[in-house]
N, C-alpha and C. Protein backbone atom coordinates (compact mmCIF):
# COMPACT_ATOMS: atom_id res chain seq x y z
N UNK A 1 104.80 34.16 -69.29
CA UNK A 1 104.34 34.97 -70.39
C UNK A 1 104.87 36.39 -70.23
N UNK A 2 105.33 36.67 -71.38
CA UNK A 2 106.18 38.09 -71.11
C UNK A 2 105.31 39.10 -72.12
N UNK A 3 104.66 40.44 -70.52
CA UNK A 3 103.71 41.25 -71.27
C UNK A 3 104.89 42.56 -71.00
N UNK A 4 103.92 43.80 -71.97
CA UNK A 4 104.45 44.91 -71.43
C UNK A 4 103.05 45.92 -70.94
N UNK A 5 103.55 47.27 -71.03
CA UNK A 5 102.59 48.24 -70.15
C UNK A 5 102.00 48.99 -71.83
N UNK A 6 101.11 49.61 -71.35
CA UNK A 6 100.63 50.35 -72.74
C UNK A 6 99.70 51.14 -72.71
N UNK A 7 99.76 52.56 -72.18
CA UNK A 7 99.58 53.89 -71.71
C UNK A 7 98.40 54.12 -72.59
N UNK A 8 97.63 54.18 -72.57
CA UNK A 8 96.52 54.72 -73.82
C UNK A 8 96.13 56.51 -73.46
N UNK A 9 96.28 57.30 -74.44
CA UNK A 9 96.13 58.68 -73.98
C UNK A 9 95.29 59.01 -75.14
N UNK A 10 94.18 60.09 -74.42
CA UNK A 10 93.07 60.71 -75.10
C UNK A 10 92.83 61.93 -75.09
N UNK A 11 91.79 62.62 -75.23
CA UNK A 11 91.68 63.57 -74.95
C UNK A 11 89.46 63.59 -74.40
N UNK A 12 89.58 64.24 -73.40
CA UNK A 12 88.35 63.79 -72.79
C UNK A 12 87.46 65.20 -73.21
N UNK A 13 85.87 65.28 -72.80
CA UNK A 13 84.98 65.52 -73.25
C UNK A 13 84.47 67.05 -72.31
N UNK A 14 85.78 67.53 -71.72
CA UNK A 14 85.37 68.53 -70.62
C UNK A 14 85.27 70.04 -71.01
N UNK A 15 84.71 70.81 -70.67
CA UNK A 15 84.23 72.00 -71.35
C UNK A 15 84.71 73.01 -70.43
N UNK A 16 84.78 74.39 -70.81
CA UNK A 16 85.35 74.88 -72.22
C UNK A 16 86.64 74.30 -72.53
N UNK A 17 87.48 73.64 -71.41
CA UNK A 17 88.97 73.39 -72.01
C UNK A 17 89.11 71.90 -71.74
N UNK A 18 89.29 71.04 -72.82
CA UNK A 18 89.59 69.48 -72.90
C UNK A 18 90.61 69.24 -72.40
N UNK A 19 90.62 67.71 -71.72
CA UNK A 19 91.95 67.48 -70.83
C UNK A 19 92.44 66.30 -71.29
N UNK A 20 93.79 65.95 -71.44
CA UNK A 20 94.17 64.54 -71.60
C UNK A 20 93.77 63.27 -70.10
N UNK A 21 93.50 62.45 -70.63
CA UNK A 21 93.23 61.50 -69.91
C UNK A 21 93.98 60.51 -70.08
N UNK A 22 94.53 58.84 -69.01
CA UNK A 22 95.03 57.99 -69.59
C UNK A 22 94.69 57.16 -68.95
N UNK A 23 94.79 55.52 -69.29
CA UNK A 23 94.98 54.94 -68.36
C UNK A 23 95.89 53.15 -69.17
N UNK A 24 96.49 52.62 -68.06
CA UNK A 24 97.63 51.47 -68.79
C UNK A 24 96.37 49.95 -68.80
N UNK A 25 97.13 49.03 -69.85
CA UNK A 25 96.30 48.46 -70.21
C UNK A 25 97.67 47.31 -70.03
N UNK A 26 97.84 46.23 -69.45
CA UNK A 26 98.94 45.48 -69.65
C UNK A 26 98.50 44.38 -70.81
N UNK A 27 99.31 44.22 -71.91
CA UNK A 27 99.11 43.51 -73.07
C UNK A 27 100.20 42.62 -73.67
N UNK A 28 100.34 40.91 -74.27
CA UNK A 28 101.24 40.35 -73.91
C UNK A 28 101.76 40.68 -75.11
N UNK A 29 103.32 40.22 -74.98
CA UNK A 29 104.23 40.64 -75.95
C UNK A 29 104.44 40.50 -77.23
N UNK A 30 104.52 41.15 -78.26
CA UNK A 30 104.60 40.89 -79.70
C UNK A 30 102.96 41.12 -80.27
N UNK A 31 102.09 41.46 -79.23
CA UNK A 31 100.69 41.75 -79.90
C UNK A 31 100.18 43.00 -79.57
N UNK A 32 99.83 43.92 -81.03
CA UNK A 32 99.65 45.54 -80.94
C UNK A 32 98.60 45.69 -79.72
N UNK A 33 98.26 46.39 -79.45
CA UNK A 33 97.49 47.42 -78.10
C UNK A 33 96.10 46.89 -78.90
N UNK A 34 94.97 46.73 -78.33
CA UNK A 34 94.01 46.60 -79.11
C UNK A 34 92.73 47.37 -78.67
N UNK A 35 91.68 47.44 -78.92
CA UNK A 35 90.79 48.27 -79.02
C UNK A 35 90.05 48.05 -77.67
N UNK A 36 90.14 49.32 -76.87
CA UNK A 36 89.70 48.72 -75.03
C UNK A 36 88.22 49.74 -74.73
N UNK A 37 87.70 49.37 -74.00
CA UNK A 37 86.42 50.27 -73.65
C UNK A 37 86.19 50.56 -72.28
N UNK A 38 85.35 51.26 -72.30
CA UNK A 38 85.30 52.67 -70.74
C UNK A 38 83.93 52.74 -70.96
N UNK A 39 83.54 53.68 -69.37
CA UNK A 39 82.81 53.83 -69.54
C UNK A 39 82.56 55.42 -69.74
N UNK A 40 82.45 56.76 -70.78
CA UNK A 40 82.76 57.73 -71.40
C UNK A 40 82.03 58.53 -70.43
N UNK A 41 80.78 58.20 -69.70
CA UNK A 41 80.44 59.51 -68.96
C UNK A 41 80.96 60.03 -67.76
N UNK A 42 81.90 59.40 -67.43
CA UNK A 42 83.19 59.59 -66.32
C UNK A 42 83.94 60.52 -66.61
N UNK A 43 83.84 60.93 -68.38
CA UNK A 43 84.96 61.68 -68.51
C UNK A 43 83.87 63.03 -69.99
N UNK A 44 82.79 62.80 -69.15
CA UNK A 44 81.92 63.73 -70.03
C UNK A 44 81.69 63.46 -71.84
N UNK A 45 81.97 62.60 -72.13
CA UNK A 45 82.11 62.06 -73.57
C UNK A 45 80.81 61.12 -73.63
N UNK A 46 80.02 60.74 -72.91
CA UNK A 46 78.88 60.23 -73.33
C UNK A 46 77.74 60.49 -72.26
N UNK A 47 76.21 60.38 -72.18
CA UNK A 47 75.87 60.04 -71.39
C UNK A 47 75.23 58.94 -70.40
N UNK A 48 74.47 58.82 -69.32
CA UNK A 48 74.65 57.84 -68.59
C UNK A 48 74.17 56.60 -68.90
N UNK A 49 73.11 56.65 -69.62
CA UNK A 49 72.21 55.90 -70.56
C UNK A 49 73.04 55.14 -71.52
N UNK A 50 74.09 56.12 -72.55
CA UNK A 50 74.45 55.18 -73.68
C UNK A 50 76.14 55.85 -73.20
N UNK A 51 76.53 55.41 -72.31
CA UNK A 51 78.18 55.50 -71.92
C UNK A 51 79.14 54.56 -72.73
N UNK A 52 78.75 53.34 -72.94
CA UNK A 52 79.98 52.29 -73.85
C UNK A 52 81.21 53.02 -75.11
N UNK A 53 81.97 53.31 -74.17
CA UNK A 53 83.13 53.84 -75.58
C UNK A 53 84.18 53.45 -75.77
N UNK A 54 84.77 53.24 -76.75
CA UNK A 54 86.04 52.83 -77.26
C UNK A 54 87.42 53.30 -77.65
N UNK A 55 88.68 52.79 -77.20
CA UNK A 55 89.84 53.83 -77.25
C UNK A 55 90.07 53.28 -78.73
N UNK A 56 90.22 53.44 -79.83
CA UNK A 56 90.86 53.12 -80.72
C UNK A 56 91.86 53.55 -81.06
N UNK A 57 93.43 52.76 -80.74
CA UNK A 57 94.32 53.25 -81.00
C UNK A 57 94.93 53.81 -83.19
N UNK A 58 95.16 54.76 -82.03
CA UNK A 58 95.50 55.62 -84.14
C UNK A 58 97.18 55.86 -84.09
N UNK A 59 98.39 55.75 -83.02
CA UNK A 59 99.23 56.08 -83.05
C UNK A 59 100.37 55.31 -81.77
N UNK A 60 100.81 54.65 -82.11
CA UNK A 60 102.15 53.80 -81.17
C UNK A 60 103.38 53.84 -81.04
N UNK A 61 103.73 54.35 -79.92
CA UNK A 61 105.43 54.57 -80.06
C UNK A 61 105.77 54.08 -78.74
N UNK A 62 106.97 53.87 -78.70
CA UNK A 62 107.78 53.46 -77.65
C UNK A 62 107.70 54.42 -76.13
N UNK A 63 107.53 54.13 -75.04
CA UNK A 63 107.12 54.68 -74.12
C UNK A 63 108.59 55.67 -73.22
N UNK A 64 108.84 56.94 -73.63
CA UNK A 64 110.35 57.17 -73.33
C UNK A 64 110.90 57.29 -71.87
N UNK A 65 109.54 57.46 -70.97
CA UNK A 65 109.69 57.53 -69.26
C UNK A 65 109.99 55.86 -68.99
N UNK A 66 109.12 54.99 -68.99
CA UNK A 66 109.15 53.87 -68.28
C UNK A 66 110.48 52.91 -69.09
N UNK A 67 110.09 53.13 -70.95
CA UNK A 67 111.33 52.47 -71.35
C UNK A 67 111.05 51.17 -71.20
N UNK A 68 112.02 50.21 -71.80
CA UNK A 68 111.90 48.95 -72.32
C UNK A 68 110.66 48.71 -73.36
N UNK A 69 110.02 47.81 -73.26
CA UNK A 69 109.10 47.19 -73.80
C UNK A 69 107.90 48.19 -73.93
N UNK A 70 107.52 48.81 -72.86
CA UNK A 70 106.24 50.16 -73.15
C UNK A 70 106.24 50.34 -73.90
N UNK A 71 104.31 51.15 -73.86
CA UNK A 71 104.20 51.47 -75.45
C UNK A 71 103.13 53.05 -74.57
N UNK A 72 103.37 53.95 -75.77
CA UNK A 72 102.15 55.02 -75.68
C UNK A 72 101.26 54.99 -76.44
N UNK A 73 99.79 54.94 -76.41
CA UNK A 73 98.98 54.49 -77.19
C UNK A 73 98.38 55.72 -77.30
N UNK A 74 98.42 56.64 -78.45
CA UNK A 74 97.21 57.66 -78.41
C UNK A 74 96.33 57.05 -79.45
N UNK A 75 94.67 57.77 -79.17
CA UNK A 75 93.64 56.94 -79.04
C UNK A 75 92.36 57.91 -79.47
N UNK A 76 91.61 57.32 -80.41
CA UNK A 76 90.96 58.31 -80.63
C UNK A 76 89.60 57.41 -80.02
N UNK A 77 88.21 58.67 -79.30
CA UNK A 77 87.07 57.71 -78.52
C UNK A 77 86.04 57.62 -79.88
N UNK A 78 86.03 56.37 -79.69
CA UNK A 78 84.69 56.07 -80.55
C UNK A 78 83.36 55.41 -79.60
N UNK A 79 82.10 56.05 -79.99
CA UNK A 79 80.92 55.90 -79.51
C UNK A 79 80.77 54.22 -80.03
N UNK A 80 80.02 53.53 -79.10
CA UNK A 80 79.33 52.37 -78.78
C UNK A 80 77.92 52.13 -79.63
N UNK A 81 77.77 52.11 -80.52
CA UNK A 81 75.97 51.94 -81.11
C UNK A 81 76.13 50.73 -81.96
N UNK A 82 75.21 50.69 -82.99
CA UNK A 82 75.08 49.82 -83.82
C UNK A 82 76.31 49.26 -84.32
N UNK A 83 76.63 50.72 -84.57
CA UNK A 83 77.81 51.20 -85.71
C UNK A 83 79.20 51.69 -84.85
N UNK A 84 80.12 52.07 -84.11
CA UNK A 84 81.12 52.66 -83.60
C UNK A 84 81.32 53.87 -84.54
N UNK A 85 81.66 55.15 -84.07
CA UNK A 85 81.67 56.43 -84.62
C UNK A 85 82.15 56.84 -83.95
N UNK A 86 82.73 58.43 -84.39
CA UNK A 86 83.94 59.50 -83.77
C UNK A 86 82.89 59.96 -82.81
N UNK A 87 83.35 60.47 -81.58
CA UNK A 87 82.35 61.53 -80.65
C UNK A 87 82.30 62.94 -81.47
N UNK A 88 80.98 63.73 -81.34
CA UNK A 88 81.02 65.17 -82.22
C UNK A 88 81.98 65.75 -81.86
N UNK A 89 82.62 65.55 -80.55
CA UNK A 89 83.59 66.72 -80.13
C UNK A 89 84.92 66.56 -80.45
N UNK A 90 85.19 65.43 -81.23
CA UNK A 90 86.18 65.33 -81.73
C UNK A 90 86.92 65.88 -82.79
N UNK A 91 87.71 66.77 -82.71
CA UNK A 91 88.32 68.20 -83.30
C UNK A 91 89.39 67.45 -84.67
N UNK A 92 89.06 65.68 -84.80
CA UNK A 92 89.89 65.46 -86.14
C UNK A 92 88.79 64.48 -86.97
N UNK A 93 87.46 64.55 -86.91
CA UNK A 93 86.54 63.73 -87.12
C UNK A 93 86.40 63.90 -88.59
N UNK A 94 87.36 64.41 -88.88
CA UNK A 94 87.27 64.47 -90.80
C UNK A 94 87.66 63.43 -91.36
N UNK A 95 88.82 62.54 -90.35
CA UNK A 95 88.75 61.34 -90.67
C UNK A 95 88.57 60.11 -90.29
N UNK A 96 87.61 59.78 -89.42
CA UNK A 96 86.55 58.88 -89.06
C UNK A 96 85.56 58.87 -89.48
């Protein structure tokens, strides 16, 4: 089975200055990156109680360091509830 690598990059929940975060997700070939979960209070985006969050990828391109088959996944975090929703601190939540 022929997979590739697929970088998911965010931006995390740290104060006063937000940091990118990432981490690779290996996914098999010919099928988009799909929707992966964490646990968000690791990275200050939720707390310990209701941590379940979601990378939802919003943007995919070809990975230009590793090359070949890679992919860069940027990712916007969506909260875990009933419903999945943008985190408040999310600085593009006008359209989620």
């Amino acid at each position: 089975m022929s997979v590739y690598r697929a970088e998911y990059i965010w931006i995390d929940g740290t104060e006063p200055t937000k940091k990118l975060r990432s981490k690779t997700k290996i996914v098999p070939s010919g099928e988009e990156p799909p929707i992966w979960g964490f646990d968000g209070s690791s990275t200050q985006q939720a707390t310990g109680d209701r941590s379940d969050c979601v990378l939802q990828p919003v943007f995919v391109c070809s990975d230009p360091i590793r090359g070949g088959d890679d992919k860069l996944v940027l990712c916007e975090v969506m909260l875990v509830l009933p419903l999945a929703r943008c985190l408040p601190a999310c600085l593009r939540a006008a359209g989620c």
